[in-house]
Protein backbone atom coordinates (compact mmCIF):
# COMPACT_ATOMS: atom_id res chain seq x y z
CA UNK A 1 3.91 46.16 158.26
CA UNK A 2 7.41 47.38 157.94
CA UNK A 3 7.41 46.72 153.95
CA UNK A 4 4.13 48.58 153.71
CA UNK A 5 5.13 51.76 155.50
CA UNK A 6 8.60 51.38 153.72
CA UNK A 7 6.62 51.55 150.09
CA UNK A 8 4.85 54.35 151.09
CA UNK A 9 7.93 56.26 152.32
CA UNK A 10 9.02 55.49 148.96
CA UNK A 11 5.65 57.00 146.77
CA UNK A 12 5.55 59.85 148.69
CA UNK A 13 8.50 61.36 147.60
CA UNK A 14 7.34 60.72 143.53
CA UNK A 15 3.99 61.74 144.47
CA UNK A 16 5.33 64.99 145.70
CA UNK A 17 7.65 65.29 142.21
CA UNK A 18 4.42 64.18 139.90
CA UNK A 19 2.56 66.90 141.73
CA UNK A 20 5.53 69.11 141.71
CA UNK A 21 5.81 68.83 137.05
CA UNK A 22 2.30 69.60 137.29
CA UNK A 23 1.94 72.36 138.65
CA UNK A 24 5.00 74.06 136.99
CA UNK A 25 3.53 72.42 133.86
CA UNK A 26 0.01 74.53 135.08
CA UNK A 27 2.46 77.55 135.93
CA UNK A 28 4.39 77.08 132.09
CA UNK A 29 1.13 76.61 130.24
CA UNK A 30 -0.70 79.97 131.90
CA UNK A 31 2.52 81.89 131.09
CA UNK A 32 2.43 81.08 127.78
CA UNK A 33 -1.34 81.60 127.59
CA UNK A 34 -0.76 84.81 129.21
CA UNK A 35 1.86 86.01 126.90
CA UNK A 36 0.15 84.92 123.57
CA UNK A 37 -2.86 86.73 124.39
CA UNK A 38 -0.57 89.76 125.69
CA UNK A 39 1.21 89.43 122.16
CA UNK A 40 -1.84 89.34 120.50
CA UNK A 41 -3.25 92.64 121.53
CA UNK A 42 -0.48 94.55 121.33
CA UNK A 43 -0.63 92.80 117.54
CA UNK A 44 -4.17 94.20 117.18
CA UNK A 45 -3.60 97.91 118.71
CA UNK A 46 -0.33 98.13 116.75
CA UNK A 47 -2.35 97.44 113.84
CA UNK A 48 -5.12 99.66 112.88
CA UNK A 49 -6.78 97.73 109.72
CA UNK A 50 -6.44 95.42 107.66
CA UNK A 51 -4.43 95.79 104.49
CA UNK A 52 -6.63 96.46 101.62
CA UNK A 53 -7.01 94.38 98.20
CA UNK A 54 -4.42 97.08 96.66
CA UNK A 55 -2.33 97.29 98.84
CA UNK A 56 -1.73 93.19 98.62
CA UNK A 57 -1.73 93.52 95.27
CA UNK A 58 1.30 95.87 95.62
CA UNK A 59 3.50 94.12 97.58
CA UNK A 60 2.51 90.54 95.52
CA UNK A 61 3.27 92.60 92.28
CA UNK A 62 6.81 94.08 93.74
CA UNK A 63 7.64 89.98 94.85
CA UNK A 64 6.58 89.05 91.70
CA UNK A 65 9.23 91.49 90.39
CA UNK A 66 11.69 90.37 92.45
CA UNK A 67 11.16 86.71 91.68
CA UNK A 68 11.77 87.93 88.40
CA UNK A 69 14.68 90.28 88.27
CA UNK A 70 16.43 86.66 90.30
CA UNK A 71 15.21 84.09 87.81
CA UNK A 72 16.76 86.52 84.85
CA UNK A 73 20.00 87.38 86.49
CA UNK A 74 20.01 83.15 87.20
CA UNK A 75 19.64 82.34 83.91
CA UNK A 76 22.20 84.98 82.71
CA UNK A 77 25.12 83.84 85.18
CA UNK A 78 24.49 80.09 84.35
CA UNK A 79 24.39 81.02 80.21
CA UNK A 80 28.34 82.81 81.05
CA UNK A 81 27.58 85.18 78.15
CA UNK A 82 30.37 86.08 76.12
CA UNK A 83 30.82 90.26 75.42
CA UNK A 84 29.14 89.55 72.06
CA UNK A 85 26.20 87.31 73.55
CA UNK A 86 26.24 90.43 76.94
CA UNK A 87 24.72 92.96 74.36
CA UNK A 88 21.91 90.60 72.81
CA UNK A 89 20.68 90.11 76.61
CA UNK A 90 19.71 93.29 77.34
CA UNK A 91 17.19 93.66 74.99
CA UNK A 92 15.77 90.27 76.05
CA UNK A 93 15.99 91.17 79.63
CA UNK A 94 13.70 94.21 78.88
CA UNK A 95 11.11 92.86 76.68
CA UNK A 96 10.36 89.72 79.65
CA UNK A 97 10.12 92.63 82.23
CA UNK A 98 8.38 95.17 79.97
CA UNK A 99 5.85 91.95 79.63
CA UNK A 100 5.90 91.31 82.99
CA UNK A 101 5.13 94.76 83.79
CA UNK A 102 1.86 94.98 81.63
CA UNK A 103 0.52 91.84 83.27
CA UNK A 104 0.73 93.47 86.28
CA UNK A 105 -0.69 96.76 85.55
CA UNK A 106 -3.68 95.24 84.03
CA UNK A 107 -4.30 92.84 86.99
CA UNK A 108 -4.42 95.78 88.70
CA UNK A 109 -6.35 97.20 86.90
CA UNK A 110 -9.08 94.33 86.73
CA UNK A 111 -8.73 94.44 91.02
CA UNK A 112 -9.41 97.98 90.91
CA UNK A 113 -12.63 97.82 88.83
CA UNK A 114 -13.85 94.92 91.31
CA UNK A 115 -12.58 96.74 94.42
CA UNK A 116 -14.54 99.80 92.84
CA UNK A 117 -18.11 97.03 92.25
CA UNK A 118 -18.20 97.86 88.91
CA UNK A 119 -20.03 95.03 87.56
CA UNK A 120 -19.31 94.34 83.87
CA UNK A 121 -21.69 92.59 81.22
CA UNK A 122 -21.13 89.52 79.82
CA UNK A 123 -20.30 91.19 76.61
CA UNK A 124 -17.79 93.82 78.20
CA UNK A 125 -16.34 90.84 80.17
CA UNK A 126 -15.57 89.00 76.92
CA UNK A 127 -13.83 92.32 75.15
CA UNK A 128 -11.93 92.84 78.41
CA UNK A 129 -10.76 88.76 78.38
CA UNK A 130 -10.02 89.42 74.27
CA UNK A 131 -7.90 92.84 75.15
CA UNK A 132 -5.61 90.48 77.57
CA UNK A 133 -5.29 88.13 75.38
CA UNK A 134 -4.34 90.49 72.76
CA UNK A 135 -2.28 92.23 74.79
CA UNK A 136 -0.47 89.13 75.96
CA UNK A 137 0.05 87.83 72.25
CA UNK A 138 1.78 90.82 71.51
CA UNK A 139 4.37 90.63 74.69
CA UNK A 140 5.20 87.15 74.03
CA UNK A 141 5.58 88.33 70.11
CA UNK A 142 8.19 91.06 71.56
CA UNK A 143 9.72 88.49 73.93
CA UNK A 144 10.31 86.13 71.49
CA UNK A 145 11.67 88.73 68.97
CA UNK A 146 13.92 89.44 71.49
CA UNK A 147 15.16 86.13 71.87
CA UNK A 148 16.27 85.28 68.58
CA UNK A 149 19.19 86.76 68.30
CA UNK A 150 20.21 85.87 71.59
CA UNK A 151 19.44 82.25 71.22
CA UNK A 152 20.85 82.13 67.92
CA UNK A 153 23.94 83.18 69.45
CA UNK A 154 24.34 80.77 71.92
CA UNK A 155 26.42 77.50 71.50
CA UNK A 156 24.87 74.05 72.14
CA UNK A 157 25.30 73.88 76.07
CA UNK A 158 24.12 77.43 76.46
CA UNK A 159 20.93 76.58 74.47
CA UNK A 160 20.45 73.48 76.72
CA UNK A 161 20.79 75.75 79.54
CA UNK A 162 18.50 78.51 78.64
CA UNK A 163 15.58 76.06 77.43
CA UNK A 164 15.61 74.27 80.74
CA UNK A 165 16.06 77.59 82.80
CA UNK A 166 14.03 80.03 80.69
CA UNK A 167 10.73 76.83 80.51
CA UNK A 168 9.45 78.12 83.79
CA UNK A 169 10.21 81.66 83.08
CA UNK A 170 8.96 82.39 80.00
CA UNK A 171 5.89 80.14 79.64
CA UNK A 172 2.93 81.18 81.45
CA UNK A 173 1.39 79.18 84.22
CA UNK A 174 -1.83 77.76 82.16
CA UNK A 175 0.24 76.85 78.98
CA UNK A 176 3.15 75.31 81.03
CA UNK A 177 0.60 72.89 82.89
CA UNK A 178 -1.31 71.81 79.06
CA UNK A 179 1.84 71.47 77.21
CA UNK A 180 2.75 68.93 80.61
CA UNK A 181 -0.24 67.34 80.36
CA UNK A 182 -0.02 67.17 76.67
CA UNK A 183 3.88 65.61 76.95
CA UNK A 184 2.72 63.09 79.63
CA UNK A 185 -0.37 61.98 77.72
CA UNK A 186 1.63 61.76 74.13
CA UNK A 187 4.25 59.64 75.91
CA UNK A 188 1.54 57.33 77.37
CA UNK A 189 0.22 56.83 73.92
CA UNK A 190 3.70 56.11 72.76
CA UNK A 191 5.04 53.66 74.99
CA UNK A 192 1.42 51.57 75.11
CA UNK A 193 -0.07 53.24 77.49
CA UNK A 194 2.79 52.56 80.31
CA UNK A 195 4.72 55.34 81.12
């Protein structure tokens, strides 16, 4: 009898300390409850709507220029232009964000007639998909005008450099991914099929 009473001496204090977690555990979890819903609506009244489509489409189009005004001044400081090279950049510099520029104005452009439900025919769509393209030919004409110079300039390394830096930069998302799938493919074919 003395054992048993002794054991239960024994639980009673770790039955009072399991009971003891759990209800601060109870207390801890209806704090936090308590303060993400509190958070929450202070969220929603500090917040009267939602952010339209344009004005995502803003702040996207001001990272995008961001992203690239870094990825160009990246490229430049790992190229370590000479003086000679410095002056051959600039124009370079201005056709990619010129290009850049007139992407973005006429995806804004294409949101705004959706945002407005103007519903285009099949016909109009293909002229407006021909106008892009167009229109996109003609940047990468002026980018790559641009460029020659520059890269003619450039020594060996540098053109290493700005090849493997500019690939990402320069190439547009959809050709970049085909000319991948392309290289992976073509080197299948070449090494028998195990690559």
């Amino acid at each position: 009898m003395n054992f048993i009473s002794r054991a239960s001496r024994l639980a009673l204090p770790i039955k009072k300390g399991i009971a003891m977690k759990r209800i601060l555990l109870g207390t801890l979890a209806a704090a936090a409850v308590s303060a993400f819903a509190l958070t929450a609506a202070t969220a929603q009244s500090d917040q009267p709507s939602k952010p339209t489509m344009a004005d995502r489409m803003q702040h996207w189009a001001a990272d995008r220029e961001t992203l690239l005004d870094a990825k160009l001044a990246g490229i430049k400081a790992a190229l370590g232009l000479t003086a000679d090279q410095e002056k051959l950049w600039s124009p370079f510099e201005s056709a990619v964000k010129d290009a850049s520029k007139a992407r973005m104005d006429a995806l804004q452009k294409m949101m705004q007639t959706r945002d407005q439900d103007q519903h285009m025919s099949p016909v109009d769509h293909l002229e407006a998909i021909a106008d892009r393209l167009s229109q996109g030919a003609a940047d990468v004409r002026k980018i790559a005008d641009a460029a020659k110079p520059l890269y003619a300039s450039l020594d060996a390394a540098q053109k290493e450099k700005f090849a493997m830096l500019g690939r990402d930069m320069l190439m547009p998302e959809r050709a970049r991914l085909a000319m991948d799938w392309m290289h992976h493919h073509w080197g299948e074919r070449e090494s028998g099929g195990a690559e």
